[in-house]
PDB file of N, CA and C in Angstrom:
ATOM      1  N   UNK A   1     103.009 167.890 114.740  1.00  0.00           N
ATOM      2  CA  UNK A   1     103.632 166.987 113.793  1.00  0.00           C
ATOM      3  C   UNK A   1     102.863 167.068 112.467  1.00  0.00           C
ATOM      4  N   UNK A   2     103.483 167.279 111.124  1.00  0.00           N
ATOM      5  CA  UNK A   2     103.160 167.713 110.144  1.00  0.00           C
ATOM      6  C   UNK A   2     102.295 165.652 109.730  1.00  0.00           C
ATOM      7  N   UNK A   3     101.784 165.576 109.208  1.00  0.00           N
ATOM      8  CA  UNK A   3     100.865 164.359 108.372  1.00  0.00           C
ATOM      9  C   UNK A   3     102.075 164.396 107.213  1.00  0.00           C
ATOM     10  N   UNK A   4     102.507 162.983 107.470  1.00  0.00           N
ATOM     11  CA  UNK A   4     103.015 162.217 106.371  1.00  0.00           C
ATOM     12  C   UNK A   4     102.506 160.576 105.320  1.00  0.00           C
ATOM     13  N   UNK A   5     102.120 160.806 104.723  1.00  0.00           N
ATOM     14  CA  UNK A   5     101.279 158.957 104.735  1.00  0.00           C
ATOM     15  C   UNK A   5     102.342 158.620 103.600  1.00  0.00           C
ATOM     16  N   UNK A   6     102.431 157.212 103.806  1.00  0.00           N
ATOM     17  CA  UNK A   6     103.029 155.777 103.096  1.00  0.00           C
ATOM     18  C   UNK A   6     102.359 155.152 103.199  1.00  0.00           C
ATOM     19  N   UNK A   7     101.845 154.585 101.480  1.00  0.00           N
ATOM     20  CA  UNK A   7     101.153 153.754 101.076  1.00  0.00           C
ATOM     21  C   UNK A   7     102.134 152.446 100.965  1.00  0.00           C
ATOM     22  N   UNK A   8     102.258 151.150 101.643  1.00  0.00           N
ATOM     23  CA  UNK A   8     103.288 150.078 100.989  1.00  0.00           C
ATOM     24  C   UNK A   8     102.121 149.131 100.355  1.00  0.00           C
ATOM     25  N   UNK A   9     102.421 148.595  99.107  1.00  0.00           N
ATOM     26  CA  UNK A   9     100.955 148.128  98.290  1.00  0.00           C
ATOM     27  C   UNK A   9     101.843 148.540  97.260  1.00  0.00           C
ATOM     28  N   UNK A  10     101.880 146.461  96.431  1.00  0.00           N
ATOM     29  CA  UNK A  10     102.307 146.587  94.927  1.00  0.00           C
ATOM     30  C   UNK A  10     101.156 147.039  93.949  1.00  0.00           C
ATOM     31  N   UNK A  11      99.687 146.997  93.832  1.00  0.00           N
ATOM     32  CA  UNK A  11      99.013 147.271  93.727  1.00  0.00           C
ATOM     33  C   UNK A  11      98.060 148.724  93.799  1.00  0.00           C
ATOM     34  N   UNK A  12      97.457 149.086  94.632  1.00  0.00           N
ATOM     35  CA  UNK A  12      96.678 149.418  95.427  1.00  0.00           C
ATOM     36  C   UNK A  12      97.010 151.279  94.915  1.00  0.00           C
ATOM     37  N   UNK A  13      96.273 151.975  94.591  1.00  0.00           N
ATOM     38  CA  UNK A  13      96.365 153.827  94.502  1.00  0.00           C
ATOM     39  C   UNK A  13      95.284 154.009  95.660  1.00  0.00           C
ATOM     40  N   UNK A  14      96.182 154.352  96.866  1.00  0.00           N
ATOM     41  CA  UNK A  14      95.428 155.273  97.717  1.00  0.00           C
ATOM     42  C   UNK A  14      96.292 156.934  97.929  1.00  0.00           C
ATOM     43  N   UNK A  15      95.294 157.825  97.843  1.00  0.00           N
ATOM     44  CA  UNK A  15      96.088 158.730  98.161  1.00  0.00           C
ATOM     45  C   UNK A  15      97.485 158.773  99.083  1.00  0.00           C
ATOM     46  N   UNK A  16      98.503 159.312  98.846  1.00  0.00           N
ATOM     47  CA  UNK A  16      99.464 159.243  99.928  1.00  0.00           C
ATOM     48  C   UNK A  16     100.734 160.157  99.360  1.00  0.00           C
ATOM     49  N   UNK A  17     101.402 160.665 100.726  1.00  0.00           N
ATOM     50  CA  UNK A  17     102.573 161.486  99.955  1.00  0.00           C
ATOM     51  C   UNK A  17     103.475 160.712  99.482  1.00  0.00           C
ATOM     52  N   UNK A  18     103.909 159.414  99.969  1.00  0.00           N
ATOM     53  CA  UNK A  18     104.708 158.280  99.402  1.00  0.00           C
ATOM     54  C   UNK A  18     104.334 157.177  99.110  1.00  0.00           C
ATOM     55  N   UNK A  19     104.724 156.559  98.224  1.00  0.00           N
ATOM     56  CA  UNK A  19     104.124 155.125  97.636  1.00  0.00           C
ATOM     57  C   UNK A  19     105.539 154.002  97.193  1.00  0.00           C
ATOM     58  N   UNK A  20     105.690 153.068  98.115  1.00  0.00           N
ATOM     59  CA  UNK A  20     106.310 152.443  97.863  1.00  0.00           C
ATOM     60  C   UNK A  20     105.553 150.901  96.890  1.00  0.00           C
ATOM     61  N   UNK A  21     106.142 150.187  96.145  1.00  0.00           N
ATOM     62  CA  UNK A  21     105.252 149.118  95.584  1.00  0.00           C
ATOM     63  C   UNK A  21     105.977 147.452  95.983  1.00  0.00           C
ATOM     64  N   UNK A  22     107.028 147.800  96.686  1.00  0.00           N
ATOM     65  CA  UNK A  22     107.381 146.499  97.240  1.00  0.00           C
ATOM     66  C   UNK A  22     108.426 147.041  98.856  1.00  0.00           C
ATOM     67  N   UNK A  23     108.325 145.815  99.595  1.00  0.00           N
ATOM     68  CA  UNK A  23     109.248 146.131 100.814  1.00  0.00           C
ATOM     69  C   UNK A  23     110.579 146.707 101.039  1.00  0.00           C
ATOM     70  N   UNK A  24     111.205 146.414 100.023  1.00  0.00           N
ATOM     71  CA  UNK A  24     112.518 147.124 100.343  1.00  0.00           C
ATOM     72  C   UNK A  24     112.602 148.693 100.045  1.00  0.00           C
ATOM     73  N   UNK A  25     111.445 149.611  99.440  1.00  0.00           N
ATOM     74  CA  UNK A  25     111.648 150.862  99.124  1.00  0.00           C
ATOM     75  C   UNK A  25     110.564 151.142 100.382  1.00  0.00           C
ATOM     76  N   UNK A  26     109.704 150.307 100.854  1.00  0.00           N
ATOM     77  CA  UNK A  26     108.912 150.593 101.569  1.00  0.00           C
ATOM     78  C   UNK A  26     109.544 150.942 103.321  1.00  0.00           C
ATOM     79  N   UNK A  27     110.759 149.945 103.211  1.00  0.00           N
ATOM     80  CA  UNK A  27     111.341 150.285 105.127  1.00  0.00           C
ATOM     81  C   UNK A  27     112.057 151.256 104.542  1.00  0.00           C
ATOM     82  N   UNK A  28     113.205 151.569 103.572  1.00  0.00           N
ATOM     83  CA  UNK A  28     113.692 152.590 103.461  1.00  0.00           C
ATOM     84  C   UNK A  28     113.041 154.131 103.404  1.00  0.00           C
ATOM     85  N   UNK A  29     111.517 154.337 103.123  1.00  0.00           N
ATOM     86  CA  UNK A  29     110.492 155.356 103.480  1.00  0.00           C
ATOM     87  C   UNK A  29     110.543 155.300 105.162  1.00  0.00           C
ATOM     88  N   UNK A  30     110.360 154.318 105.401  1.00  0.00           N
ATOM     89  CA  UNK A  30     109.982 154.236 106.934  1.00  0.00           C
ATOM     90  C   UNK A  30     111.362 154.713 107.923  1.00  0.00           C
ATOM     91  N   UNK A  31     112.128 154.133 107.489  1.00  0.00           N
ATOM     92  CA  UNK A  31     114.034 154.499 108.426  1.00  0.00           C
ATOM     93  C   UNK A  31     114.427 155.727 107.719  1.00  0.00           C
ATOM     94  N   UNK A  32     113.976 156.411 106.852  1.00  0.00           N
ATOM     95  CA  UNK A  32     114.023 158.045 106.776  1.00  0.00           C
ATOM     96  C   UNK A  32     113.360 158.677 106.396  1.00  0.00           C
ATOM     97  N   UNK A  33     112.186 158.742 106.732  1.00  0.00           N
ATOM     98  CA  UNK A  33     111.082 159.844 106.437  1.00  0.00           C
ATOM     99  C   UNK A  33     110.399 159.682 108.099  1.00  0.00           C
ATOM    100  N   UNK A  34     109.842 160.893 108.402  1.00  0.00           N
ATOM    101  CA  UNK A  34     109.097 160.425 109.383  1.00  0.00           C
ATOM    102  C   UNK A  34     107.492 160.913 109.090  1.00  0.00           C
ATOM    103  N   UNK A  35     107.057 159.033 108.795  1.00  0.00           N
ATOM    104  CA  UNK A  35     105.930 158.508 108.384  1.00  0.00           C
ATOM    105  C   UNK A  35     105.377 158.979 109.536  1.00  0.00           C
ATOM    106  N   UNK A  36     103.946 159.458 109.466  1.00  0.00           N
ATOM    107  CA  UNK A  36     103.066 159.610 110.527  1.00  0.00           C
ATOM    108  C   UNK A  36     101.448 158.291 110.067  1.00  0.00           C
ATOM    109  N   UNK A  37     101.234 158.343 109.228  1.00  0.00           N
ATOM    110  CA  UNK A  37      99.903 157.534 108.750  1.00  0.00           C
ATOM    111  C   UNK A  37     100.576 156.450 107.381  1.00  0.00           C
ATOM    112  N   UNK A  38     100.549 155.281 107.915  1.00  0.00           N
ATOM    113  CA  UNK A  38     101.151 154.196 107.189  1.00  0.00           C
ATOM    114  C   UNK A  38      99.647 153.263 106.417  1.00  0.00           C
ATOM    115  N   UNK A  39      99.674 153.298 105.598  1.00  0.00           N
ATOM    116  CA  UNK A  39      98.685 152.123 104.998  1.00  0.00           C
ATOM    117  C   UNK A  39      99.467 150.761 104.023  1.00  0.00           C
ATOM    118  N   UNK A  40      98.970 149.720 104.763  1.00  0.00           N
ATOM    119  CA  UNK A  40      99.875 148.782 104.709  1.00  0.00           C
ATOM    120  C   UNK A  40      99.259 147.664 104.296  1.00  0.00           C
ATOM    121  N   UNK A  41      99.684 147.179 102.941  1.00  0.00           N
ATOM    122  CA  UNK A  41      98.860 145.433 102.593  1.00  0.00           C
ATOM    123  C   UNK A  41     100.207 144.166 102.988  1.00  0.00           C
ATOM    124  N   UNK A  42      99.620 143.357 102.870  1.00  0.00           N
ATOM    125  CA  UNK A  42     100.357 142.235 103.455  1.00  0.00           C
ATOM    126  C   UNK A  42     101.057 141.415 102.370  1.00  0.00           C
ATOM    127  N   UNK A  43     100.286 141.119 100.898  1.00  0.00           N
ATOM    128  CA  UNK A  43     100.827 140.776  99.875  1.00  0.00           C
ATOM    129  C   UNK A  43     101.368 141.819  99.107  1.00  0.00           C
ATOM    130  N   UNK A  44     102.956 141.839  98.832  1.00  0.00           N
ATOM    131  CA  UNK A  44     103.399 142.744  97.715  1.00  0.00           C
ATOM    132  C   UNK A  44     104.051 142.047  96.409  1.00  0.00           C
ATOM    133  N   UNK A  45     103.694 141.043  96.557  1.00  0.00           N
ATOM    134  CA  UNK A  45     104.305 140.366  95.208  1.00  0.00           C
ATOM    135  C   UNK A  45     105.073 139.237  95.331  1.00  0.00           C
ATOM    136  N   UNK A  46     105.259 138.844  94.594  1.00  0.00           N
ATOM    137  CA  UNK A  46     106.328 137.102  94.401  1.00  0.00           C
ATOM    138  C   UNK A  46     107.336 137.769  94.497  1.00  0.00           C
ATOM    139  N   UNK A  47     107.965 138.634  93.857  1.00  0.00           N
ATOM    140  CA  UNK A  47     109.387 139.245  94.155  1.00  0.00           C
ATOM    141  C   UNK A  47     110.011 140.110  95.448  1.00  0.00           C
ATOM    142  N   UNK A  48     109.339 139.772  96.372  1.00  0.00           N
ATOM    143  CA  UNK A  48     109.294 141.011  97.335  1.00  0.00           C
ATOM    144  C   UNK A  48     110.259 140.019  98.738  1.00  0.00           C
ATOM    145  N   UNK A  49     111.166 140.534  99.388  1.00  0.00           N
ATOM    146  CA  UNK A  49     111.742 139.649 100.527  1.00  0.00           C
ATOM    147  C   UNK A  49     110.984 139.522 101.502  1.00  0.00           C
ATOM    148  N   UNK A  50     110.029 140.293 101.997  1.00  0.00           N
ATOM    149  CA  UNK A  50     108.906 140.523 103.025  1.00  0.00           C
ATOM    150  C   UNK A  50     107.861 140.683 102.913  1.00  0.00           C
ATOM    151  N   UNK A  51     106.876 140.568 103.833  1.00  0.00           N
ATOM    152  CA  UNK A  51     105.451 140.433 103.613  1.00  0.00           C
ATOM    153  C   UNK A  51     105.176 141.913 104.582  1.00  0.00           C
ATOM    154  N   UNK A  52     103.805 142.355 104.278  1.00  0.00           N
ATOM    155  CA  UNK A  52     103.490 143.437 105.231  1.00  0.00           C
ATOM    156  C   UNK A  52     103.786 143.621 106.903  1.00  0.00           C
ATOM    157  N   UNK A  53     103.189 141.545 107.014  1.00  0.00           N
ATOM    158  CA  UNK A  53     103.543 141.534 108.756  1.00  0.00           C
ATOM    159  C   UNK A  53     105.163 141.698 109.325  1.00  0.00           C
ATOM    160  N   UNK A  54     105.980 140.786 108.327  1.00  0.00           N
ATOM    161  CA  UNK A  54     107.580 141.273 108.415  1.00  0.00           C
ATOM    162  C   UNK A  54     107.662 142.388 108.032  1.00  0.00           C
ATOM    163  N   UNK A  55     107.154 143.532 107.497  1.00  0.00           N
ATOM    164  CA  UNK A  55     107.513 144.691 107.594  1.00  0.00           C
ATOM    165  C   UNK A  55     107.078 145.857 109.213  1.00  0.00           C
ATOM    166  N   UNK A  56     106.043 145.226 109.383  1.00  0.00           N
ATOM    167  CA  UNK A  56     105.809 145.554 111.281  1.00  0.00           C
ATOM    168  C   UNK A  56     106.472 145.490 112.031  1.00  0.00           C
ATOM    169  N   UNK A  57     107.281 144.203 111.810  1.00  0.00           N
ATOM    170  CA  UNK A  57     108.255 143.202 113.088  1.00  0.00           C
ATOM    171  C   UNK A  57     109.196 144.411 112.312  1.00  0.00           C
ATOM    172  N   UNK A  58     109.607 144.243 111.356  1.00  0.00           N
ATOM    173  CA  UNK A  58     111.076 145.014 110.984  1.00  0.00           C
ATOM    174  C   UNK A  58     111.022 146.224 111.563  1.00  0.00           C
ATOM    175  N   UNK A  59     109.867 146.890 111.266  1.00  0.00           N
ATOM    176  CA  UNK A  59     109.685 148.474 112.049  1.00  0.00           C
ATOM    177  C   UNK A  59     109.900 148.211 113.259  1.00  0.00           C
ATOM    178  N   UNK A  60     109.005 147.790 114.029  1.00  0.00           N
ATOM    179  CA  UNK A  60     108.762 147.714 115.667  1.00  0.00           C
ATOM    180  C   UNK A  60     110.528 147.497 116.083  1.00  0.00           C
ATOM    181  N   UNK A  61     111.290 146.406 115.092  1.00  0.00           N
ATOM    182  CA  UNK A  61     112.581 146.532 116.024  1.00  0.00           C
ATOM    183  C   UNK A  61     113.793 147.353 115.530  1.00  0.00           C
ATOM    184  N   UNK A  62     113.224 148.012 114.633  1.00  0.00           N
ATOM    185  CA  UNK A  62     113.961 149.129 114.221  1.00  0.00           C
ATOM    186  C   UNK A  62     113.447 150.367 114.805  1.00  0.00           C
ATOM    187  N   UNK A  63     112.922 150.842 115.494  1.00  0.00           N
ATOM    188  CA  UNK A  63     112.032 151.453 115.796  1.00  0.00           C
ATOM    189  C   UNK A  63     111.056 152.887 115.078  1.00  0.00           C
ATOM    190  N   UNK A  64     110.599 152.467 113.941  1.00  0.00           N
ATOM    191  CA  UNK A  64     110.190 153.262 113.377  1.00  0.00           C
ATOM    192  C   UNK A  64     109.119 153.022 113.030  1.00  0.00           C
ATOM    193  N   UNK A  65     108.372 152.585 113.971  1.00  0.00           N
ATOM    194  CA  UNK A  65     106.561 152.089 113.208  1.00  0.00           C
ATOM    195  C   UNK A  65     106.219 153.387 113.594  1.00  0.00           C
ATOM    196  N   UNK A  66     105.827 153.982 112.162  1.00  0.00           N
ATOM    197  CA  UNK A  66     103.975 155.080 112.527  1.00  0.00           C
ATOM    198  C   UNK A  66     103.066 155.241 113.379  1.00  0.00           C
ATOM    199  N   UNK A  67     103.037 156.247 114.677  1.00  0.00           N
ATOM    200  CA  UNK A  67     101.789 156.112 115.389  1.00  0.00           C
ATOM    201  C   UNK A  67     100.672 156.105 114.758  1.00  0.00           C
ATOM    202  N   UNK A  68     100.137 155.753 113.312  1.00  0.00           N
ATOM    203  CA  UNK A  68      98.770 155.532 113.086  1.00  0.00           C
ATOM    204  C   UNK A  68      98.822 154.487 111.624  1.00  0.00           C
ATOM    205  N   UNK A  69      98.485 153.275 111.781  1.00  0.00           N
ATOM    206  CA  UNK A  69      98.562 152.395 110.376  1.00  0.00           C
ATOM    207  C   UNK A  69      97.630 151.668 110.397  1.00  0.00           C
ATOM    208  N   UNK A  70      97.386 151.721 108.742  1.00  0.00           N
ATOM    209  CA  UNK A  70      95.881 151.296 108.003  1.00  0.00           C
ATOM    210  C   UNK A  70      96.207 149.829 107.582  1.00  0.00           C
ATOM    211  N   UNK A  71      95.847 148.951 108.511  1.00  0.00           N
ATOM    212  CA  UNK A  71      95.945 147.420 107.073  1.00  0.00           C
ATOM    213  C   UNK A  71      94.713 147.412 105.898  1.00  0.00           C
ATOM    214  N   UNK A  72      95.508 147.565 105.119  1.00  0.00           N
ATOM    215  CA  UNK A  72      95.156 147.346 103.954  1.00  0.00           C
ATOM    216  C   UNK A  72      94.591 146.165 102.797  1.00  0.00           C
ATOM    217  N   UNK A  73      95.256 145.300 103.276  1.00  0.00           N
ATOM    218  CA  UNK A  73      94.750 143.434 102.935  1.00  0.00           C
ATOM    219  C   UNK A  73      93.664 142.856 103.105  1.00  0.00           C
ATOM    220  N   UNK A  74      93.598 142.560 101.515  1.00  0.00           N
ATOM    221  CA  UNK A  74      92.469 141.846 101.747  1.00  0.00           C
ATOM    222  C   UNK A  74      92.093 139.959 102.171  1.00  0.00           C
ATOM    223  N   UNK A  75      93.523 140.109 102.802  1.00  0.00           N
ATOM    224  CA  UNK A  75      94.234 138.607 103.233  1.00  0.00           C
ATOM    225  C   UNK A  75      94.020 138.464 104.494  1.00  0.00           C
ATOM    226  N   UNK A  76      92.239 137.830 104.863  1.00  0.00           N
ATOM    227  CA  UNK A  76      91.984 138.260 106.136  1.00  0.00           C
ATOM    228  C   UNK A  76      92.917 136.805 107.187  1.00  0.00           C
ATOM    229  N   UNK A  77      93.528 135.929 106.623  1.00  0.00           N
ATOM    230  CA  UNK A  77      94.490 135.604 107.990  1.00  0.00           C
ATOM    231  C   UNK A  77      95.651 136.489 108.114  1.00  0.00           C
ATOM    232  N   UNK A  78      96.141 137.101 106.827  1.00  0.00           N
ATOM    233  CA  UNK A  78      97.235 138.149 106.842  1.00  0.00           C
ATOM    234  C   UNK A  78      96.820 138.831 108.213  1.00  0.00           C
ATOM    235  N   UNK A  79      95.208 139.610 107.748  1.00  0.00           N
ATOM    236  CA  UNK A  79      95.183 140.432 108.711  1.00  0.00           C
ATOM    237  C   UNK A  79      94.971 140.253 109.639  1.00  0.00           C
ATOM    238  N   UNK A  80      94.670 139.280 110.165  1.00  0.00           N
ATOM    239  CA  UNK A  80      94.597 138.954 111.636  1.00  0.00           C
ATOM    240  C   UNK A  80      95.902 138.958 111.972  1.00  0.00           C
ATOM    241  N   UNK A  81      96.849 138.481 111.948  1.00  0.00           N
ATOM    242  CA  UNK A  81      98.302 138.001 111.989  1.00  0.00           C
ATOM    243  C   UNK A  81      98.848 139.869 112.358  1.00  0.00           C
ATOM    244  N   UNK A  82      98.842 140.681 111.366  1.00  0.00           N
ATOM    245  CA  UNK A  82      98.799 142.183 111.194  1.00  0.00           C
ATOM    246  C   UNK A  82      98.067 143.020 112.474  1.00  0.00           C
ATOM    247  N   UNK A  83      97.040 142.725 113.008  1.00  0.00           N
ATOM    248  CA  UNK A  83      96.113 143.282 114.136  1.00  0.00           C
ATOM    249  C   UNK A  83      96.560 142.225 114.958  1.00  0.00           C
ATOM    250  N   UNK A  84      96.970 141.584 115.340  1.00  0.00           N
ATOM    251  CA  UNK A  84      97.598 140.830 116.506  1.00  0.00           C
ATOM    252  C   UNK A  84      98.876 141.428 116.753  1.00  0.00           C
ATOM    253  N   UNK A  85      99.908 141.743 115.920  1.00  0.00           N
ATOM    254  CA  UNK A  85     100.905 142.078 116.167  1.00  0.00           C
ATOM    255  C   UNK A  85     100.533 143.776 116.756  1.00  0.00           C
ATOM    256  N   UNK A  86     100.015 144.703 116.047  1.00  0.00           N
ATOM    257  CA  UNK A  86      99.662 145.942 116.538  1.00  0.00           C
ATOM    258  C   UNK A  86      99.090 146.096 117.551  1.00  0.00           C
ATOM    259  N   UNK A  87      98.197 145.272 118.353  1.00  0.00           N
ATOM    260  CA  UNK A  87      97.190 144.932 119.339  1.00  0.00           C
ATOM    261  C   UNK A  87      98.331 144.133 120.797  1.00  0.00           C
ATOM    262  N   UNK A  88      98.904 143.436 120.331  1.00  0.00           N
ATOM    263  CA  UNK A  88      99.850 142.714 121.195  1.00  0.00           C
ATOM    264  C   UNK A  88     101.037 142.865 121.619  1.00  0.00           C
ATOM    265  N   UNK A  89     102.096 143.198 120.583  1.00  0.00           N
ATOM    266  CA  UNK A  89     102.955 143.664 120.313  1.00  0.00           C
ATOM    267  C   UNK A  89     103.585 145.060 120.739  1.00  0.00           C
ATOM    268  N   UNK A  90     102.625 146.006 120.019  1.00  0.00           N
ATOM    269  CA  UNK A  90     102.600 147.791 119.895  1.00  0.00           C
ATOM    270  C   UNK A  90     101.660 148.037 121.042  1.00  0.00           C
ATOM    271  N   UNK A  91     100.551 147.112 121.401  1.00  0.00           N
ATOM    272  CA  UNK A  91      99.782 148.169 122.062  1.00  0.00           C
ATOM    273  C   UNK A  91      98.601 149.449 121.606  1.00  0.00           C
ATOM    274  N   UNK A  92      98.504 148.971 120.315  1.00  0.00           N
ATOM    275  CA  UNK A  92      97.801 150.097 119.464  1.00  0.00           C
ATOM    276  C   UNK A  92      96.302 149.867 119.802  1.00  0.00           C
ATOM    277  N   UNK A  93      95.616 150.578 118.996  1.00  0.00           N
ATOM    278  CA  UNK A  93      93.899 150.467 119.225  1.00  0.00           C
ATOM    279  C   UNK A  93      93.620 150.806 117.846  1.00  0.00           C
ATOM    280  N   UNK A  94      92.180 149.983 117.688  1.00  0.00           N
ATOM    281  CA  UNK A  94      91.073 150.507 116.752  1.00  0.00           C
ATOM    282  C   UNK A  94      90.763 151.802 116.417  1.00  0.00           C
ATOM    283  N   UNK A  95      90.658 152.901 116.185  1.00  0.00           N
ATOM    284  CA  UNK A  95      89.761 153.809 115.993  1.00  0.00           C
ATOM    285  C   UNK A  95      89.517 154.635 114.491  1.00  0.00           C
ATOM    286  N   UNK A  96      88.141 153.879 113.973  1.00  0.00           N
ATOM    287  CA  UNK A  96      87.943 153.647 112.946  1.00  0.00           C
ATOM    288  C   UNK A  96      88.803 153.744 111.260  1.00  0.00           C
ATOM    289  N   UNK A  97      89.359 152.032 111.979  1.00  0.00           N
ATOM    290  CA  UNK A  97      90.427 151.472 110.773  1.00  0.00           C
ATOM    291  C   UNK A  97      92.113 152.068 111.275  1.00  0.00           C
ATOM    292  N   UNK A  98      91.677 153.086 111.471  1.00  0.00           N
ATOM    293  CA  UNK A  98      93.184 153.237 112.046  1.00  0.00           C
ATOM    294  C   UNK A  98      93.600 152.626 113.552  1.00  0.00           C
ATOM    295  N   UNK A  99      94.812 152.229 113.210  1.00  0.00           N
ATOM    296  CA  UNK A  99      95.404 151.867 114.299  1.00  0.00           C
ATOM    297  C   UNK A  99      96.347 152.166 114.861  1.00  0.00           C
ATOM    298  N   UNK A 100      96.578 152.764 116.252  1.00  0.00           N
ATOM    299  CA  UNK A 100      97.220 153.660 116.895  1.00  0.00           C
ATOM    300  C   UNK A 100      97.620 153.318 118.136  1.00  0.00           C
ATOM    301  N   UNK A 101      98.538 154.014 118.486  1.00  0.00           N
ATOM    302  CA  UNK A 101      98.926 154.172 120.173  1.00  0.00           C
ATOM    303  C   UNK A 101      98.382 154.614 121.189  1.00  0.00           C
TER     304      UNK A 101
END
């Protein structure tokens, strides 16, 4: 499987082949590209319909979450909320910062 990364982050320049800056360009990367390494913040703005963690839930039941995603937030109840769902939810693991299947 070729490495694809999506950055979702109104903010944030991390390297990546795609960069979305709010949620709605961000699931549309996700429901047709196939994302392999997702890096993901939880705040994208006042204008945005979803937050990073509704963008998880949206993946997971769409089924297109990334076997490997980076939270990105520095919104540490975000991120707890974010690693609970991947941890509980998905089933994923730690291994260093990334989180996987």
């Amino acid at each position: 499987m070729e490495k694809l990364t999506l950055l979702i982050d109104d903010m944030r320049n991390i390297e990546s082949d795609l960069v979305a800056r709010g949620s709605i360009l961000g699931r549309e990367y996700l429901k047709t590209h196939k994302i392999t390494h997702l890096y993901l913040d939880n705040d994208l703005g006042d204008d945005q319909d979803m937050e990073g963690i509704d963008i998880l839930a949206w993946a997971r039941n769409e089924g297109c979450v990334p076997p490997f995603i980076y939270p990105v937030t520095a919104n540490p109840v975000a991120r707890r909320r974010m690693i609970a769902l991947l941890e509980n939810d998905l089933g994923y693991v730690n291994n260093a910062g990334w989180w996987s299947a």
